[in-house]
C-alpha atoms as a PDB file:
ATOM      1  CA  UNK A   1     -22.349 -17.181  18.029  1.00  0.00           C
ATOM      2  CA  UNK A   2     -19.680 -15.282  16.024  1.00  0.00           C
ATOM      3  CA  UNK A   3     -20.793 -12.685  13.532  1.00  0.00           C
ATOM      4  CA  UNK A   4     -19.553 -12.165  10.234  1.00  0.00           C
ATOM      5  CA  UNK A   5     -17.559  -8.832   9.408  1.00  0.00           C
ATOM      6  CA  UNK A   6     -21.420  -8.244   7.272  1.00  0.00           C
ATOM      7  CA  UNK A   7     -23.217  -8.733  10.056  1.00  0.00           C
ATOM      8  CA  UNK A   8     -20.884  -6.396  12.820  1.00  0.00           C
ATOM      9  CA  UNK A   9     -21.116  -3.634  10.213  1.00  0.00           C
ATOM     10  CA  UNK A  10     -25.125  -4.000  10.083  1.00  0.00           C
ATOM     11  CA  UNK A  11     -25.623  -4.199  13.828  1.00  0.00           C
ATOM     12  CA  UNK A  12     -22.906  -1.430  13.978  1.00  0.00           C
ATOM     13  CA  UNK A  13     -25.423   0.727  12.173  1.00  0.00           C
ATOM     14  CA  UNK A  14     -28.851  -0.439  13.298  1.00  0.00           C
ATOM     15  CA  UNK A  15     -30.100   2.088  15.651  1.00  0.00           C
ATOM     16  CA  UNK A  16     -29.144   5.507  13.523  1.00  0.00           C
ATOM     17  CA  UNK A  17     -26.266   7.132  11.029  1.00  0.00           C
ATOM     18  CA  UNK A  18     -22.753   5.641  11.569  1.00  0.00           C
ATOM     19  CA  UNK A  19     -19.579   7.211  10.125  1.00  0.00           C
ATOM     20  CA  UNK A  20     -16.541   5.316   9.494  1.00  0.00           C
ATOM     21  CA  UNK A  21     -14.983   6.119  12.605  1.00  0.00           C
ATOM     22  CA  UNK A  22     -17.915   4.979  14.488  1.00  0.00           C
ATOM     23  CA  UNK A  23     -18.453   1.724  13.086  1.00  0.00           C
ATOM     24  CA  UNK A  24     -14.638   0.667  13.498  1.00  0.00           C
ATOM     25  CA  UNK A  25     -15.100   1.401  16.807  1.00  0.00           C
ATOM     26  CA  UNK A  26     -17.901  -0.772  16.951  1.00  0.00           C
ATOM     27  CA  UNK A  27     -17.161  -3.730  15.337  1.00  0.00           C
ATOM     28  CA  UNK A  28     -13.271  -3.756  15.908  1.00  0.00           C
ATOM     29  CA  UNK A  29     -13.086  -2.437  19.787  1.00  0.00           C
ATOM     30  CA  UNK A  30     -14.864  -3.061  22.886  1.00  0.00           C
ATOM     31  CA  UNK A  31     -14.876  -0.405  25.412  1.00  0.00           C
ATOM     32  CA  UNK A  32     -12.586  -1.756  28.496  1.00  0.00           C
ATOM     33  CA  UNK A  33     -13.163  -0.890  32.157  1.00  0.00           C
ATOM     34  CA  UNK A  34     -11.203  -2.226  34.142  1.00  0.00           C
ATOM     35  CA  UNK A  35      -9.499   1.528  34.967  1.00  0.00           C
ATOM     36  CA  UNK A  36     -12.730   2.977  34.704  1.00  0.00           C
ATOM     37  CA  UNK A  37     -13.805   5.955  37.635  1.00  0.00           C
ATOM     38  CA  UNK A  38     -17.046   7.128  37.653  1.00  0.00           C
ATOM     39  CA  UNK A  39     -15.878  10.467  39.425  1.00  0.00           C
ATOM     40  CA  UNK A  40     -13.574  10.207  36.040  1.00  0.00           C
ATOM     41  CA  UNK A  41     -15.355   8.900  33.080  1.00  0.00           C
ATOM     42  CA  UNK A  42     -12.596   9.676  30.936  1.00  0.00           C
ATOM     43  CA  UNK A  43     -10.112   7.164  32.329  1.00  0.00           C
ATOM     44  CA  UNK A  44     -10.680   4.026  30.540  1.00  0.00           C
ATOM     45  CA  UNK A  45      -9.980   3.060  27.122  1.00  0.00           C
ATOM     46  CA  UNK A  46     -10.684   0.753  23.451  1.00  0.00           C
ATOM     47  CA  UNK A  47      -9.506  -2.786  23.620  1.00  0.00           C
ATOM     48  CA  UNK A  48      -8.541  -4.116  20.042  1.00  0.00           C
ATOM     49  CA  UNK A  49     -10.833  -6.883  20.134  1.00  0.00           C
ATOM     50  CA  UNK A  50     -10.119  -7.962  16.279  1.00  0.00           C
ATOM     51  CA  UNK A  51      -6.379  -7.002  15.376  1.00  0.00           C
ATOM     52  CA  UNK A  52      -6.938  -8.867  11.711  1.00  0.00           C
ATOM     53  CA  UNK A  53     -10.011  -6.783  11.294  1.00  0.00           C
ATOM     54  CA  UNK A  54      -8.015  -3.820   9.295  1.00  0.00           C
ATOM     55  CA  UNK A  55      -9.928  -0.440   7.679  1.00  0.00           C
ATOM     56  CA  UNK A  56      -9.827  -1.441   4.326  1.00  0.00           C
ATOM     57  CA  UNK A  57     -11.899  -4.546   5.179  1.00  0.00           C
ATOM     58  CA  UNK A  58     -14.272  -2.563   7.255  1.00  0.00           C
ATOM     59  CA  UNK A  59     -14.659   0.141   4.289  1.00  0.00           C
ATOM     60  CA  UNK A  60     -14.244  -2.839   1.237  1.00  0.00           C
ATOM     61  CA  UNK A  61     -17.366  -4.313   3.537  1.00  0.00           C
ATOM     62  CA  UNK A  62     -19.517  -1.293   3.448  1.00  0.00           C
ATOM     63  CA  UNK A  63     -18.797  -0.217  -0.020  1.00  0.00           C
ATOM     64  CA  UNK A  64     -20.399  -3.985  -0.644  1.00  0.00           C
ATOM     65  CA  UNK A  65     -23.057  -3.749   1.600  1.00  0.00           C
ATOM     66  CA  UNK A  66     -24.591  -0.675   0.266  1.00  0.00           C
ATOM     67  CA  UNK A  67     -24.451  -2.040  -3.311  1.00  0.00           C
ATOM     68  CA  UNK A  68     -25.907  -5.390  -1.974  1.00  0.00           C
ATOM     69  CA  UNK A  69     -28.748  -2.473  -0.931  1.00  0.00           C
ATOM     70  CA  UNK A  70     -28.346  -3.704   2.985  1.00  0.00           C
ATOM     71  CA  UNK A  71     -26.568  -0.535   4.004  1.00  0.00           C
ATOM     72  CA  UNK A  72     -28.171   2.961   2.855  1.00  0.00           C
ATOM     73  CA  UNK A  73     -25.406   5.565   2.241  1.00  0.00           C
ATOM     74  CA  UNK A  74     -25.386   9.609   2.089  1.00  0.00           C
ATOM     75  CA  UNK A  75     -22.737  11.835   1.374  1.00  0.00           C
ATOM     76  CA  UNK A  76     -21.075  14.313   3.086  1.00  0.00           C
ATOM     77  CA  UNK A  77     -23.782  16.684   1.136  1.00  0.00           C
ATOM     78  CA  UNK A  78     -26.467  15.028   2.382  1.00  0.00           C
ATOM     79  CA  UNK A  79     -27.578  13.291  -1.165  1.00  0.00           C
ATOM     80  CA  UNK A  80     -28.116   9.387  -0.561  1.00  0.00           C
ATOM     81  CA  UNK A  81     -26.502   7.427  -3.034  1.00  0.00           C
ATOM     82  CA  UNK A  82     -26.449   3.476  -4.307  1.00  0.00           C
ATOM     83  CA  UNK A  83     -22.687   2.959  -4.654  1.00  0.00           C
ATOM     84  CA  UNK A  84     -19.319   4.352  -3.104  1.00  0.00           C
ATOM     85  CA  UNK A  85     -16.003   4.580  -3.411  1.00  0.00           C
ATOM     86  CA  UNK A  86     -13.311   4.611  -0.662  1.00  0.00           C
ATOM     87  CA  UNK A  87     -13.692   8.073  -0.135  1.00  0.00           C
ATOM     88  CA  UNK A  88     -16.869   8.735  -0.168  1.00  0.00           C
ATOM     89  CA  UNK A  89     -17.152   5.680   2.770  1.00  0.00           C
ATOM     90  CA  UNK A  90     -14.527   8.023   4.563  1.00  0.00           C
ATOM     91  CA  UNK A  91     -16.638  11.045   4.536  1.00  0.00           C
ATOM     92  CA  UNK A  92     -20.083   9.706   4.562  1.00  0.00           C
ATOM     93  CA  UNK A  93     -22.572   8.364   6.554  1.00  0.00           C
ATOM     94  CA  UNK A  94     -23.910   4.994   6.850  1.00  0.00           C
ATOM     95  CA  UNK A  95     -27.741   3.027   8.069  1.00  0.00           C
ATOM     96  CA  UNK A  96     -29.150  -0.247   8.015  1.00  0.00           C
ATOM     97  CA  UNK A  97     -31.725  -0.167   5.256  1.00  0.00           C
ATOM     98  CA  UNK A  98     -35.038  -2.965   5.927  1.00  0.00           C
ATOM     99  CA  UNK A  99     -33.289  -5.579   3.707  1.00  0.00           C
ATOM    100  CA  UNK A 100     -29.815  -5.136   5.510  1.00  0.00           C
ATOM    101  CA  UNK A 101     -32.057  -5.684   9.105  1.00  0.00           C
ATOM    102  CA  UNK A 102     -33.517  -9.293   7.775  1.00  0.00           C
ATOM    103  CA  UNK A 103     -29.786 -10.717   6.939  1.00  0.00           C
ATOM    104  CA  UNK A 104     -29.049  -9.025  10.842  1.00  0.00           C
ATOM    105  CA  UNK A 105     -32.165 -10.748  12.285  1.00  0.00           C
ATOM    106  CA  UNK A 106     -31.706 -14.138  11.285  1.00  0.00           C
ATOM    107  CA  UNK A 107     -28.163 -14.039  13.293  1.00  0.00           C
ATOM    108  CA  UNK A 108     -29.849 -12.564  15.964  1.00  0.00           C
ATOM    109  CA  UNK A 109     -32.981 -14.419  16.270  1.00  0.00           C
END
């Protein structure tokens, strides 16, 4: 089943905080190992699994989902807040919030 662009973001972010960075990685690139070396664990690299899947969708997607309530958002000063703009998504951090993990669950389930 293919997730939505909601949905990667949420799963993205269920287990702890997610910044930006980390939830492009997640829900645009898949780790690729076909070059991987365990005596090297560096040698490998991201696979661009979803080319149309640009930053400003990823970041107009969480600025939704955290007024939608689904994503919980704090600042780079630690203060949770209800709405963000584009820079403040840049800079902050991100979490599934218990209404954000029933819209995950029913893909999942």
């Amino acid at each position: 089943m293919t997730m939505t662009i909601e949905q990667e973001v949420l799963d993205a972010t269920c287990d702890d905080w997610e910044s930006l960075d980390q939830i492009l990685l997640s829900v645009r690139f898949e780790f690729a190992s076909e070059h991987y070396n365990p005596d090297n664990a560096n040698v490998h690299y991201w696979r661009d699994r979803n080319p149309s899947l640009t930053l400003a969708k990823i970041v107009s997607t969480i600025k939704t989902l955290v007024e939608l309530g689904q994503l919980e958002a704090r600042r780079e000063d630690r203060c949770s807040t209800t709405t963000v703009n584009s820079e403040e998504v840049i800079s902050g951090w991100f979490r599934i919030t218990k209404a954000g993990r029933v819209i995950l669950e029913e893909v999942v389930l």
